[in-house]
C-alpha atoms as a PDB file:
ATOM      1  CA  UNK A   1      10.345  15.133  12.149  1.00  0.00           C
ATOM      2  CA  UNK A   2       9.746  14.016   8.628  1.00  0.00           C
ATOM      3  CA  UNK A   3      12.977  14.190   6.532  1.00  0.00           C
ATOM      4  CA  UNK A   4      12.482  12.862   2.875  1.00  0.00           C
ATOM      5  CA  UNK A   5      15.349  11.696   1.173  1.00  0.00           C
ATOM      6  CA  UNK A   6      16.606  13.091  -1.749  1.00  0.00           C
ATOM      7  CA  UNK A   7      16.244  11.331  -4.722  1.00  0.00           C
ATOM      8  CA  UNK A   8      19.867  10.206  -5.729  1.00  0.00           C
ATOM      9  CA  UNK A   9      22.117   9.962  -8.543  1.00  0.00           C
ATOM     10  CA  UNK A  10      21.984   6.156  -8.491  1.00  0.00           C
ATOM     11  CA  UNK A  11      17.703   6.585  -8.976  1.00  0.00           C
ATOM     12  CA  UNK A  12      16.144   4.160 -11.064  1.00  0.00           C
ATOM     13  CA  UNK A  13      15.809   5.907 -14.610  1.00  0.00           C
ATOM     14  CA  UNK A  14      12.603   4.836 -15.295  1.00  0.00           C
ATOM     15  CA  UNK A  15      10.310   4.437 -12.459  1.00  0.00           C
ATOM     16  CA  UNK A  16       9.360   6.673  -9.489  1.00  0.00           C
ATOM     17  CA  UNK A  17       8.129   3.970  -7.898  1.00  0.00           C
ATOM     18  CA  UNK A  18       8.835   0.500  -6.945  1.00  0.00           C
ATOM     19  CA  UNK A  19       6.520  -1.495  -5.520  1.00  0.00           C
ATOM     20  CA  UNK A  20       7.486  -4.982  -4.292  1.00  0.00           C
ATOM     21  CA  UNK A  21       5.011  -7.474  -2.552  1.00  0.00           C
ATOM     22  CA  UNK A  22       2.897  -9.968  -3.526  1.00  0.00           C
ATOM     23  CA  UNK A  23       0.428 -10.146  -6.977  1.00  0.00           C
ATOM     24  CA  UNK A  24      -2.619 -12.793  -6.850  1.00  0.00           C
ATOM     25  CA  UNK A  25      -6.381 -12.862  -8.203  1.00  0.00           C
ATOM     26  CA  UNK A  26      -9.076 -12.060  -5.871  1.00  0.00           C
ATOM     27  CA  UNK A  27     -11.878 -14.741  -6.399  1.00  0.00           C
ATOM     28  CA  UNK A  28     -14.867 -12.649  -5.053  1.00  0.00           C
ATOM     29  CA  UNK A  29     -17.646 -14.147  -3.428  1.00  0.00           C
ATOM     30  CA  UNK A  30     -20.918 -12.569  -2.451  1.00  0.00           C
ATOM     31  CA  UNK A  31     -24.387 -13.111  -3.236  1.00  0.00           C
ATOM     32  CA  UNK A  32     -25.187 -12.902  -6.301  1.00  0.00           C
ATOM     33  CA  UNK A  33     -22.125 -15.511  -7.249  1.00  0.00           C
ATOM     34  CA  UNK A  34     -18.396 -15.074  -7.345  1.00  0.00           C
ATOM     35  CA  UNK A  35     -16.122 -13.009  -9.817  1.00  0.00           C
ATOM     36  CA  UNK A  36     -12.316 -12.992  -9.828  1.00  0.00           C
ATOM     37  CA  UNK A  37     -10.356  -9.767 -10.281  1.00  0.00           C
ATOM     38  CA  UNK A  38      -6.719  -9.516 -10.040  1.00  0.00           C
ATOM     39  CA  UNK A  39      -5.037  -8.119  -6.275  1.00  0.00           C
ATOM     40  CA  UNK A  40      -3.603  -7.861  -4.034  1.00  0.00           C
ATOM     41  CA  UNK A  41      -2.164  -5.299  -1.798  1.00  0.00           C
ATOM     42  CA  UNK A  42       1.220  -4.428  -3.023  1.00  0.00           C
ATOM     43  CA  UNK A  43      -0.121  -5.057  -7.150  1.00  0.00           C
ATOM     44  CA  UNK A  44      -3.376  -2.649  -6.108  1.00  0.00           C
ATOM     45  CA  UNK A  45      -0.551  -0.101  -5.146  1.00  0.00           C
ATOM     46  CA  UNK A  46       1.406  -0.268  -8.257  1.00  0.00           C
ATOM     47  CA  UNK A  47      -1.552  -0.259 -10.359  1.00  0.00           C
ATOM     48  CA  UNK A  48      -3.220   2.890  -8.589  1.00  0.00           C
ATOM     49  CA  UNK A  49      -0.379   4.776  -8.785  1.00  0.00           C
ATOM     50  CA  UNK A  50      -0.077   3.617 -12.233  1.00  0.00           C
ATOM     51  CA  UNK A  51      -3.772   5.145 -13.005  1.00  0.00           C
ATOM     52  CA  UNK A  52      -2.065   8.186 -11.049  1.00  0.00           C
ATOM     53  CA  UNK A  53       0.271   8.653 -13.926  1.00  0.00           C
ATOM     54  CA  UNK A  54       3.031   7.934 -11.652  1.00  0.00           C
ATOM     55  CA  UNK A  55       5.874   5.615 -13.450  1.00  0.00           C
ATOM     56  CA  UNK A  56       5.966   2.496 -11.354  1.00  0.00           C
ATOM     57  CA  UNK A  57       7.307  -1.100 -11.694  1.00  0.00           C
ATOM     58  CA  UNK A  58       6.407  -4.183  -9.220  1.00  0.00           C
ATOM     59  CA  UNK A  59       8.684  -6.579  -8.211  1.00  0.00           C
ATOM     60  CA  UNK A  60       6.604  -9.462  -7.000  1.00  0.00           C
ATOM     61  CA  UNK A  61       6.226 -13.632  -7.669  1.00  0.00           C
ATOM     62  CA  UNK A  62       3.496 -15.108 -10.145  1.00  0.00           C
ATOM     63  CA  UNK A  63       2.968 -18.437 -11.536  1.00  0.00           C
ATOM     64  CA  UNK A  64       2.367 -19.146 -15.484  1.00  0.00           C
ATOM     65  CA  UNK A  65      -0.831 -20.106 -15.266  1.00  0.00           C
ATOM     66  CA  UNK A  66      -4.283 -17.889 -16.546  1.00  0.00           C
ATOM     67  CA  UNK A  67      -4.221 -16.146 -13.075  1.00  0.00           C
ATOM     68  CA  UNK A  68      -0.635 -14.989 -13.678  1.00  0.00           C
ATOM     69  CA  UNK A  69      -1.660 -13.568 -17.556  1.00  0.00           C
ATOM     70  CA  UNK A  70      -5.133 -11.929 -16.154  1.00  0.00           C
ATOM     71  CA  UNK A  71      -2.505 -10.253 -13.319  1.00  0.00           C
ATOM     72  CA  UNK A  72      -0.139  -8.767 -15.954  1.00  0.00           C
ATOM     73  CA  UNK A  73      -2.829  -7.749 -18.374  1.00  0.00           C
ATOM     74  CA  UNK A  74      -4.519  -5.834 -15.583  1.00  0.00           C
ATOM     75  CA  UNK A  75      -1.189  -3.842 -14.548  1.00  0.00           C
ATOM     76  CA  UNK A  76      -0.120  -2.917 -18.031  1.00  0.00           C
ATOM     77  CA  UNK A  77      -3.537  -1.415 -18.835  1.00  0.00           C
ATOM     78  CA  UNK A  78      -2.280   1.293 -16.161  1.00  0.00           C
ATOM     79  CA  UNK A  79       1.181   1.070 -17.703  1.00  0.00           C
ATOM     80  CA  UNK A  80       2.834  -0.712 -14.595  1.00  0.00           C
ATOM     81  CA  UNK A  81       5.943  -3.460 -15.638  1.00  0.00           C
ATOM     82  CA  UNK A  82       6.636  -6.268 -13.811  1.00  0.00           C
ATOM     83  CA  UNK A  83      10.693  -5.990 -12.703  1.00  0.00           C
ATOM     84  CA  UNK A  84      13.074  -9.274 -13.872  1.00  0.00           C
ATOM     85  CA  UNK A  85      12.233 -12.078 -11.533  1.00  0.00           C
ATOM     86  CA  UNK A  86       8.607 -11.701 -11.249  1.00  0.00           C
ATOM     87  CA  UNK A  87       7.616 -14.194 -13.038  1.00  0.00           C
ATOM     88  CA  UNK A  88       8.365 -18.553 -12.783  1.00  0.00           C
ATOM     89  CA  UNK A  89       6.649 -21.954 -12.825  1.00  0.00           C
ATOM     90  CA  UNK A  90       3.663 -22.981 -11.008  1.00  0.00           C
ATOM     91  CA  UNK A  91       0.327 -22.081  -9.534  1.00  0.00           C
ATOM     92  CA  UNK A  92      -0.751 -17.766  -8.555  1.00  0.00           C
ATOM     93  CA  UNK A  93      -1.630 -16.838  -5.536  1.00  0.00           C
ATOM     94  CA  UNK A  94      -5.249 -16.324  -4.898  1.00  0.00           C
ATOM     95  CA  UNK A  95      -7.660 -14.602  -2.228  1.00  0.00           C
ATOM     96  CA  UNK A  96     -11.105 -15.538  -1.767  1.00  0.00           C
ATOM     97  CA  UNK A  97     -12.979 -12.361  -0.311  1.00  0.00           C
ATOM     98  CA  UNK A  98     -16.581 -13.428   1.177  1.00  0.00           C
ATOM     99  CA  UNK A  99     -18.617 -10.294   1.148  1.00  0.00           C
ATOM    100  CA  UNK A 100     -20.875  -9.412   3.988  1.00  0.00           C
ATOM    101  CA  UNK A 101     -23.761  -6.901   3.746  1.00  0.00           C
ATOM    102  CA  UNK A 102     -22.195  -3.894   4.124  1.00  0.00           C
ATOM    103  CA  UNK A 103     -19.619  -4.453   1.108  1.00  0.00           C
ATOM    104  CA  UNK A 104     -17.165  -5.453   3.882  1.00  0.00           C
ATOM    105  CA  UNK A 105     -14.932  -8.905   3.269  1.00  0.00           C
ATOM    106  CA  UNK A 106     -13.190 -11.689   4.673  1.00  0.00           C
ATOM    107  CA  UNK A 107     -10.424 -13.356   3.137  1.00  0.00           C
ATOM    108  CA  UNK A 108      -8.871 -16.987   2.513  1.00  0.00           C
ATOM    109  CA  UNK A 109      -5.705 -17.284   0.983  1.00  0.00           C
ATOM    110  CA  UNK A 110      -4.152 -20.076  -1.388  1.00  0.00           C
ATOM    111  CA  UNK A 111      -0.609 -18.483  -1.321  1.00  0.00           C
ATOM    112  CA  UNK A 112       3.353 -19.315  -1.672  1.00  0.00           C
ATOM    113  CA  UNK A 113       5.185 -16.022  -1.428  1.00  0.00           C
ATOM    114  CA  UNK A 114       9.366 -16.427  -2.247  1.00  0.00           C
ATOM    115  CA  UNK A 115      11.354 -13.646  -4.486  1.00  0.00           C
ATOM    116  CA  UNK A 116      14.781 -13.758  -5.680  1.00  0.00           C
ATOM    117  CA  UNK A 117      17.398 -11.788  -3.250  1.00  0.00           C
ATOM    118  CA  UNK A 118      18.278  -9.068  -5.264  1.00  0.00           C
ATOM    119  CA  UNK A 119      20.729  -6.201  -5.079  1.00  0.00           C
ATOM    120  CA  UNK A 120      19.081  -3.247  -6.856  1.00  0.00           C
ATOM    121  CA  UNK A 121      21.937  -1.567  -9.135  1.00  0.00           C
ATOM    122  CA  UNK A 122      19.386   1.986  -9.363  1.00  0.00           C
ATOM    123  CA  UNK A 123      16.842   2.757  -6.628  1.00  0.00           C
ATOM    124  CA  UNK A 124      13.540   4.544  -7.404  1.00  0.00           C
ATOM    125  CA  UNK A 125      12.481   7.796  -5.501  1.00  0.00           C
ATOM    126  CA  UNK A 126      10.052   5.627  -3.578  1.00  0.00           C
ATOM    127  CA  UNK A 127      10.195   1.994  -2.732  1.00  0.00           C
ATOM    128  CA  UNK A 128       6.898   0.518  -1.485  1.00  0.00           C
ATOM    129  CA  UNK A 129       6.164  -2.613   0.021  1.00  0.00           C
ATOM    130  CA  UNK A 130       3.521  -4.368   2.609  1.00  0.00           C
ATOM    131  CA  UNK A 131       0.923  -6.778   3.583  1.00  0.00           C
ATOM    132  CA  UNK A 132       1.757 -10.625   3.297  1.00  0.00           C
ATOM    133  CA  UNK A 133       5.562  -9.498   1.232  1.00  0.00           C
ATOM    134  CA  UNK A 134       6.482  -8.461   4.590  1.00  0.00           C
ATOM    135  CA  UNK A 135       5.414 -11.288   7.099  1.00  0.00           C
ATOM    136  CA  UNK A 136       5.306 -14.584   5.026  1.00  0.00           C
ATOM    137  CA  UNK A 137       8.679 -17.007   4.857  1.00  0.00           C
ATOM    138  CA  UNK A 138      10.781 -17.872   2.715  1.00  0.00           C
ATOM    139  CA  UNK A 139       9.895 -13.980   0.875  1.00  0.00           C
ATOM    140  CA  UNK A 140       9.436 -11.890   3.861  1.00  0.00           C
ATOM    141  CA  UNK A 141      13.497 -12.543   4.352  1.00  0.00           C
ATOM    142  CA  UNK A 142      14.346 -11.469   0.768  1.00  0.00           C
ATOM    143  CA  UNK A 143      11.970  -8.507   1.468  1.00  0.00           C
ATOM    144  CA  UNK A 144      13.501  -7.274   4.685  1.00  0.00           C
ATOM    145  CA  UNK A 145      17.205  -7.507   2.710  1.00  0.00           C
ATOM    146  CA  UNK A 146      15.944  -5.429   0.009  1.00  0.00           C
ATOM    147  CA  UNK A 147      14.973  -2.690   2.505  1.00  0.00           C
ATOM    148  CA  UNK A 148      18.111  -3.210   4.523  1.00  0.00           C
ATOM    149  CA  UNK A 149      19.928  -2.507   1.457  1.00  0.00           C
ATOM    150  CA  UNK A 150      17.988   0.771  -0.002  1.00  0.00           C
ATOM    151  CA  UNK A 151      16.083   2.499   3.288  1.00  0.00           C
ATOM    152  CA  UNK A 152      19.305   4.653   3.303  1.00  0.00           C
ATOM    153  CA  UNK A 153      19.188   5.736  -0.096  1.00  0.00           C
ATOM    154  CA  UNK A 154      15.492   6.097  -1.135  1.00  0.00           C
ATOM    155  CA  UNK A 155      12.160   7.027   0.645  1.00  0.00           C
ATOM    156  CA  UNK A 156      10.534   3.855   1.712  1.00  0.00           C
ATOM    157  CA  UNK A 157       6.753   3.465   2.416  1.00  0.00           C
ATOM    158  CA  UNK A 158       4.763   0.027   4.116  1.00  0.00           C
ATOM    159  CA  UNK A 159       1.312  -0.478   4.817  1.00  0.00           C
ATOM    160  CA  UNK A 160       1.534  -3.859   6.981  1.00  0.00           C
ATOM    161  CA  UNK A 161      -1.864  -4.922   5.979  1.00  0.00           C
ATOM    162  CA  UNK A 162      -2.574  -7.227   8.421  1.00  0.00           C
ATOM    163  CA  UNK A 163      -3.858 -10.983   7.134  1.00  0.00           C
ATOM    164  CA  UNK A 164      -4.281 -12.467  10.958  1.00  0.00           C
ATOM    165  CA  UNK A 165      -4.779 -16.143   8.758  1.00  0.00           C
ATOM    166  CA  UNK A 166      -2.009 -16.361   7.120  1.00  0.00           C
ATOM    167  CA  UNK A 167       0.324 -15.029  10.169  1.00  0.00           C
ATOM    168  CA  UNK A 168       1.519 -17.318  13.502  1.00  0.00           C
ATOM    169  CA  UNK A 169       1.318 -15.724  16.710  1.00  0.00           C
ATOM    170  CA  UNK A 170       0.312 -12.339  17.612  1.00  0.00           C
ATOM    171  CA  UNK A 171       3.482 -11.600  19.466  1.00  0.00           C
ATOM    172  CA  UNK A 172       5.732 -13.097  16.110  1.00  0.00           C
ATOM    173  CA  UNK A 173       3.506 -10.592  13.944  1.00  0.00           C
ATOM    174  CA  UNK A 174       4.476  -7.422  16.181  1.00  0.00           C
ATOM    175  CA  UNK A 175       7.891  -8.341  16.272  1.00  0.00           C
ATOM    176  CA  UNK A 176       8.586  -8.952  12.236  1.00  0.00           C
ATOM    177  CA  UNK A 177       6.562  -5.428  11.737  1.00  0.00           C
ATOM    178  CA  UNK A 178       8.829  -3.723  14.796  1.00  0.00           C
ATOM    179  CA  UNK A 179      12.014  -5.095  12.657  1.00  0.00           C
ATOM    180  CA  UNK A 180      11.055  -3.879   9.455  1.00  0.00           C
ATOM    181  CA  UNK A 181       9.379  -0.433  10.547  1.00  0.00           C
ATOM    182  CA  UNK A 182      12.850   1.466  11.371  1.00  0.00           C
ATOM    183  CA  UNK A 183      13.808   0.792   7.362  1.00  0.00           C
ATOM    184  CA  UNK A 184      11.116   2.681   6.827  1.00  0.00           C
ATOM    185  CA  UNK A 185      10.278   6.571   6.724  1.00  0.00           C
ATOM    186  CA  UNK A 186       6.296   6.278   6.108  1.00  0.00           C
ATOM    187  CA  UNK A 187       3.910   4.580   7.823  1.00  0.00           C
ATOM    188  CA  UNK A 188       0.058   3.630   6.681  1.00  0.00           C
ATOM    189  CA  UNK A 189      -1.980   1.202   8.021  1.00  0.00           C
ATOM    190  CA  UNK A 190      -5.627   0.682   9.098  1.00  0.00           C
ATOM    191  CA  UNK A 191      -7.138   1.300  12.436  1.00  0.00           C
ATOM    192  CA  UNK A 192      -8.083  -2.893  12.419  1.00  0.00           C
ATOM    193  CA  UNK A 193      -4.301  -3.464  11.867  1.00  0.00           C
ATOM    194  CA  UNK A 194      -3.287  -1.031  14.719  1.00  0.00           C
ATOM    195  CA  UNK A 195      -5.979  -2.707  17.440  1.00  0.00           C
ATOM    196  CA  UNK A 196      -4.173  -5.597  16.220  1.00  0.00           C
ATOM    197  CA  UNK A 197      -1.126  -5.601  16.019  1.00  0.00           C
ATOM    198  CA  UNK A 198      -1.221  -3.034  19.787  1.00  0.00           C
ATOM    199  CA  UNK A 199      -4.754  -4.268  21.248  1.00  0.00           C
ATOM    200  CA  UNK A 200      -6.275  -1.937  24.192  1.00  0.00           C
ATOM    201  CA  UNK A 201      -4.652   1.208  23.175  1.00  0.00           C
ATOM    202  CA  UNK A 202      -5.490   4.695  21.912  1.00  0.00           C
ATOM    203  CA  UNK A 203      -4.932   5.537  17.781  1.00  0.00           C
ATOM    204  CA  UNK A 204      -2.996   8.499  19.068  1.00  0.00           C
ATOM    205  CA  UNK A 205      -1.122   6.589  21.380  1.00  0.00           C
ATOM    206  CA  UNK A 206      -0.419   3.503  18.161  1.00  0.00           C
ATOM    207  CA  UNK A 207       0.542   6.478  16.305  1.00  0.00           C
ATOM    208  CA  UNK A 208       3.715   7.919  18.578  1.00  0.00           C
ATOM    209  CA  UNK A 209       4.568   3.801  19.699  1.00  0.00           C
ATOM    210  CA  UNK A 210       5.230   3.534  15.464  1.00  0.00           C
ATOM    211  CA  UNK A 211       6.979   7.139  15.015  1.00  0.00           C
ATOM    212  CA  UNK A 212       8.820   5.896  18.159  1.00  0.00           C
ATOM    213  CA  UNK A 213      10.563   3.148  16.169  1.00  0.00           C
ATOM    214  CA  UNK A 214      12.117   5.360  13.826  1.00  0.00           C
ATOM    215  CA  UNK A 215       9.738   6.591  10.531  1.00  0.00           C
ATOM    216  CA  UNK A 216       8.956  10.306  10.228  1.00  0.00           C
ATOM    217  CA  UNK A 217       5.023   9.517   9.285  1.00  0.00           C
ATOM    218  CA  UNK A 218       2.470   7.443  10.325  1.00  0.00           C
ATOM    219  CA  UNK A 219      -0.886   7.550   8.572  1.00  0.00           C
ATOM    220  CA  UNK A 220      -3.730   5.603  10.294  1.00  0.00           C
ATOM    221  CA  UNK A 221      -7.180   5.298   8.319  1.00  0.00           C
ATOM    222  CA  UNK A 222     -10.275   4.598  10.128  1.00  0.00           C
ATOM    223  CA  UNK A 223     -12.657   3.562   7.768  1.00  0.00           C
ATOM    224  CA  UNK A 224     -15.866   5.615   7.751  1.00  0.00           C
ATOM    225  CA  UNK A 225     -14.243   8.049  10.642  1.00  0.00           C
ATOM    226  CA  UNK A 226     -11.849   9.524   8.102  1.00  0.00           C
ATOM    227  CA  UNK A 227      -8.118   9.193   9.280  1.00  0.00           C
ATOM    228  CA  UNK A 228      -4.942   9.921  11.052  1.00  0.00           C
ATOM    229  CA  UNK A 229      -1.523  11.708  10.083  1.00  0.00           C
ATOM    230  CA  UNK A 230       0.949  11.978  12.389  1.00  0.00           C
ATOM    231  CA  UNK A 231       4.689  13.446  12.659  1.00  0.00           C
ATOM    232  CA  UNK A 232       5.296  13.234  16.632  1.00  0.00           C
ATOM    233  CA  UNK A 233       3.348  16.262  17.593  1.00  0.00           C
ATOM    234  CA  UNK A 234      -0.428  17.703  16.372  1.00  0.00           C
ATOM    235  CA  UNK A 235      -1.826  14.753  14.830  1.00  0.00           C
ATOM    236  CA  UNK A 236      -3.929  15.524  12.224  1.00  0.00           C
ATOM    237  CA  UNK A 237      -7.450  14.310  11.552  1.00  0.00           C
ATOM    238  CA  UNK A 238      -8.788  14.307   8.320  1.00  0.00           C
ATOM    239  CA  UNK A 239     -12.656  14.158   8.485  1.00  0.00           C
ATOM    240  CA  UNK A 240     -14.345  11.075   6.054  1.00  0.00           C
ATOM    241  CA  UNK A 241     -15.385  11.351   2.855  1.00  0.00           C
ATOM    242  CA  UNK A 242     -19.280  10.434   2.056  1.00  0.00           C
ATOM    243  CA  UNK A 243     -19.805   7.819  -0.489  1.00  0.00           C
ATOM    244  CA  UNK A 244     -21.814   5.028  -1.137  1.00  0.00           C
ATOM    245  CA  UNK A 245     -19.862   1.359  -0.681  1.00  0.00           C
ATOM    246  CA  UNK A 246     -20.112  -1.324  -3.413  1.00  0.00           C
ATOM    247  CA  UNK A 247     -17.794  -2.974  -1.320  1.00  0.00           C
ATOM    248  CA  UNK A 248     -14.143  -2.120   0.401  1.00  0.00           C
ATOM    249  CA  UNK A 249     -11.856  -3.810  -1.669  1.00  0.00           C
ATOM    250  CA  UNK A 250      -8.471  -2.047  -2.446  1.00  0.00           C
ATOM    251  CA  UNK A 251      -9.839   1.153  -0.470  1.00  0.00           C
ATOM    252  CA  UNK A 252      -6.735   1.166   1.533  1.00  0.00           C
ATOM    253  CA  UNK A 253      -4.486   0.749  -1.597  1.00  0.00           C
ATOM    254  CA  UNK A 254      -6.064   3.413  -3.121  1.00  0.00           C
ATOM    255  CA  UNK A 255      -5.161   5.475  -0.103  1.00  0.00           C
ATOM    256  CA  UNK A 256      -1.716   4.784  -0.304  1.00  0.00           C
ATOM    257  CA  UNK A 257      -1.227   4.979  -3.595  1.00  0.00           C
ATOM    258  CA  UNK A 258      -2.471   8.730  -3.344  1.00  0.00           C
ATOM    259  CA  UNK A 259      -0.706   9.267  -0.526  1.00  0.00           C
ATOM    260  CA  UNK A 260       2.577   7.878  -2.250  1.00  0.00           C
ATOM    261  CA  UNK A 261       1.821   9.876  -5.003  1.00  0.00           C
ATOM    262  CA  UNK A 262       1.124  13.183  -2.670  1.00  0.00           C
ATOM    263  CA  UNK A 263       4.377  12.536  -1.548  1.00  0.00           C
ATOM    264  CA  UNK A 264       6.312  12.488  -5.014  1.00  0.00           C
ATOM    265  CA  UNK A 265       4.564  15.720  -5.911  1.00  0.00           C
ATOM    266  CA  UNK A 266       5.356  17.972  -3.099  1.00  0.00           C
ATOM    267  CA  UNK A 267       8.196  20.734  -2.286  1.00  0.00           C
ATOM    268  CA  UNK A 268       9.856  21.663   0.534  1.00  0.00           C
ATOM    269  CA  UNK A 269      11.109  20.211   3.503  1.00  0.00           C
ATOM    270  CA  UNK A 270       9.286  18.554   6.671  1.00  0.00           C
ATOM    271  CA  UNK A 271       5.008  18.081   6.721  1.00  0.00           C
ATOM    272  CA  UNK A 272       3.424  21.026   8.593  1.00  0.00           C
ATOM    273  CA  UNK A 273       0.207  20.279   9.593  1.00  0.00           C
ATOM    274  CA  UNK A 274      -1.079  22.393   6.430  1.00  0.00           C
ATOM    275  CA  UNK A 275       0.866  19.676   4.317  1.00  0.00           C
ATOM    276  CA  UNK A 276      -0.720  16.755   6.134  1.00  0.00           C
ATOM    277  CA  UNK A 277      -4.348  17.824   5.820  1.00  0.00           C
ATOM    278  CA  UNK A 278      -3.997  17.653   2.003  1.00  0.00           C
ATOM    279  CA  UNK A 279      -2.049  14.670   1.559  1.00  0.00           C
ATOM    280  CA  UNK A 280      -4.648  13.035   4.071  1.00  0.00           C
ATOM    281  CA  UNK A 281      -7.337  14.717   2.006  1.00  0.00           C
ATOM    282  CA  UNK A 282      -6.331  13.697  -1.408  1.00  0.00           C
ATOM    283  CA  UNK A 283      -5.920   9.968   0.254  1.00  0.00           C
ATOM    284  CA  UNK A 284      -9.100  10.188   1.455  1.00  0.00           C
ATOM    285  CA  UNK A 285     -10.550  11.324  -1.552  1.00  0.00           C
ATOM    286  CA  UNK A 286      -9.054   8.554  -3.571  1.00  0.00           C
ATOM    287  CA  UNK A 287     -10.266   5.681  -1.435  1.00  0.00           C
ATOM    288  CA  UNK A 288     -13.856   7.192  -1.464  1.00  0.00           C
ATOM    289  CA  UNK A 289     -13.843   6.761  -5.150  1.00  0.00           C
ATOM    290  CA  UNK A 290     -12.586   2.821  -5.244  1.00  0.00           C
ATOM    291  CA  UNK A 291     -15.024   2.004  -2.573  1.00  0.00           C
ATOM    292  CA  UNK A 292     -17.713   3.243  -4.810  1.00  0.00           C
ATOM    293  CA  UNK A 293     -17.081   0.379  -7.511  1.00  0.00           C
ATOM    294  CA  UNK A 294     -16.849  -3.582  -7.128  1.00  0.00           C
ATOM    295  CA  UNK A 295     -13.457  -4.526  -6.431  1.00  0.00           C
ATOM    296  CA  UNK A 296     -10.000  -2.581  -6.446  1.00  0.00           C
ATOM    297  CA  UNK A 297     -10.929  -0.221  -8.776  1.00  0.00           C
ATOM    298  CA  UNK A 298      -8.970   2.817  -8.085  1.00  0.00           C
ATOM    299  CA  UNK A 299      -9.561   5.905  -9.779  1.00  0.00           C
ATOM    300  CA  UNK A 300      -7.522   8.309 -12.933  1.00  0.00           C
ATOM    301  CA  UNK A 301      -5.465  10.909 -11.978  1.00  0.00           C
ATOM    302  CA  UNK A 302      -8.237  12.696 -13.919  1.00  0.00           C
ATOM    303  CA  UNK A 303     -10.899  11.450 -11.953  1.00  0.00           C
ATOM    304  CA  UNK A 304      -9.376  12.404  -8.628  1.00  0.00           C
ATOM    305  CA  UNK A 305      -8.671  16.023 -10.084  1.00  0.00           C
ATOM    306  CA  UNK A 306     -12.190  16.350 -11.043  1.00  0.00           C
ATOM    307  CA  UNK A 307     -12.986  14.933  -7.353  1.00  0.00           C
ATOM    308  CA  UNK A 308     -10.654  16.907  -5.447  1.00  0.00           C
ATOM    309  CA  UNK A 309     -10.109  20.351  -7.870  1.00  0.00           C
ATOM    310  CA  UNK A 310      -8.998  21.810  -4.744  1.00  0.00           C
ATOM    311  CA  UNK A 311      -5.932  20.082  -4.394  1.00  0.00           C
ATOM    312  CA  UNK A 312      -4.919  19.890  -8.011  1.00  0.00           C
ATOM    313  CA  UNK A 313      -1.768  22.833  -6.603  1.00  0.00           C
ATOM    314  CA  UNK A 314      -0.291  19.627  -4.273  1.00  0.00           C
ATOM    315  CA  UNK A 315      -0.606  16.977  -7.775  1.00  0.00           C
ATOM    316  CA  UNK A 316       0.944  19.252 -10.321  1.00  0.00           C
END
């Protein structure tokens, strides 16, 4: 059963949100040339949510290079800090995304991922983290501390976002995301990641294997088949949302940044099924509207309101 946390006295004062995971520049390659934007996973969180009005820092590790100035230009524009620590010597991350046809992408990284162990003195309401934060040495271990030390005291949400080139073996990869999963209390990942990560196996079945290890929701999306909520009984399915694809880039941040922020916004204790239809819905709804423009380009609290009027009661 899902239990949030309350938010306690020790909360950070100024963000909701903490996001911690990796920053880099997405170098873009498709056609018609290549054009760099600033990404990935964990940084598209923060900065959705930011564009969700939703006070959020990032705690992540950038170079001082251009790359590292384009990444902190981009996440102020949505009002988004980076936390103490962010920032040191050397070369950002990047991700080269090849597009194919159908807007979809494959990905080469050049990427160094260590962050400062550090004991948070205030917690937000929600910590976030994911992708390669969570799986790549020496910062994965800093990561998994940080969690150790705050799944107790704040809601914590992960989105494992599988990068099969940058892990080692399949059976290592299930392992680190079966360690850090009961820190957690949410859940979201992508049906690719699931048929990875548990090949041969049934969504459903992915779904209860994950609850089994200890969070109270799991939230599987499925691309053009919509997605998947699920507490441990009456999993919901929330139907897709037409739209046309530029390309998929940051869809599934967008997703969880509007499911994080569905989350903050709520009342009331557990997720009836009622509950999980519009969180899933307002997700949905929010990744339908990135996948529309080039690159991770989620969309305004405004925008989604003017998308989604009918959920505008669940954001208030």
């Amino acid at each position: 059963m899902y239990n949030p946390k309350q938010t306690k006295t020790d909360s950070s004062p100024g963000h909701d949100v903490v996001v911690v995971g990796e920053a880099l520049v997405d170098v873009v390659v498709s056609a018609g040339g290549s054009v760099e934007h600033p990404g990935g996973s964990p940084a598209n969180v923060a900065y959705g949510l930011g564009r969700l009005g939703v006070a959020t820092a990032l705690l992540t590790s950038i170079g001082d290079d251009h790359h590292a100035s384009a990444i902190e230009q981009h996440l102020s524009s949505a009002g988004v800090p980076l936390l103490p620590g962010s920032k040191g010597s050397g070369r950002t991350a990047t991700a080269t995304a090849t597009l194919a046809g159908d807007g979809s992408a494959h990905y080469d990284f050049d990427i160094h991922w260590d962050l400062p162990r550090i004991a948070p003195a205030t917690l937000p309401r929600i910590l976030h983290t994911g992708s390669i934060a969570t799986f790549l040495a020496p910062g994965a271990a800093a990561v998994k501390e940080l969690l150790e030390q705050s799944h107790d005291r704040c809601l914590v949400t992960y989105d494992p976002n599988i990068r099969p080139a940058l892990l080692g073996s399949k059976g290592e990869a299930r392992t680190t995301f079966e360690e850090l999963v009961p820190l957690t209390d949410v859940v979201k990942l992508s049906d690719e990641d699931a048929l990875w990560l548990y090949p041969d196996r049934q969504l459903e079945d992915i779904a209860q294997q994950i609850l089994g290890l200890g969070p109270g929701l799991v939230a599987i999306t499925m691309g053009s088949r919509g997605s998947l909520l699920s507490t441990g009984k009456d999993p919901v399915l929330i139907p897709p949302v037409p739209s046309a694809v530029a390309d998929t880039i940051g869809a599934g941040d967008s997703y969880m940044a509007a499911l994080i922020y569905g989350l903050l916004n709520r009342s009331g204790d557990g997720l009836p099924p009622s509950d999980l239809d519009a969180l899933g819905r307002l997700a949905s709804k929010a990744a339908a509207i990135t996948v529309r423009r080039a690159g991770a380009n989620p969309p305004t609290l405004q925008e989604l309101h003017a998308e989604l009027p009918e959920h505008q009661a669940l954001a208030q």
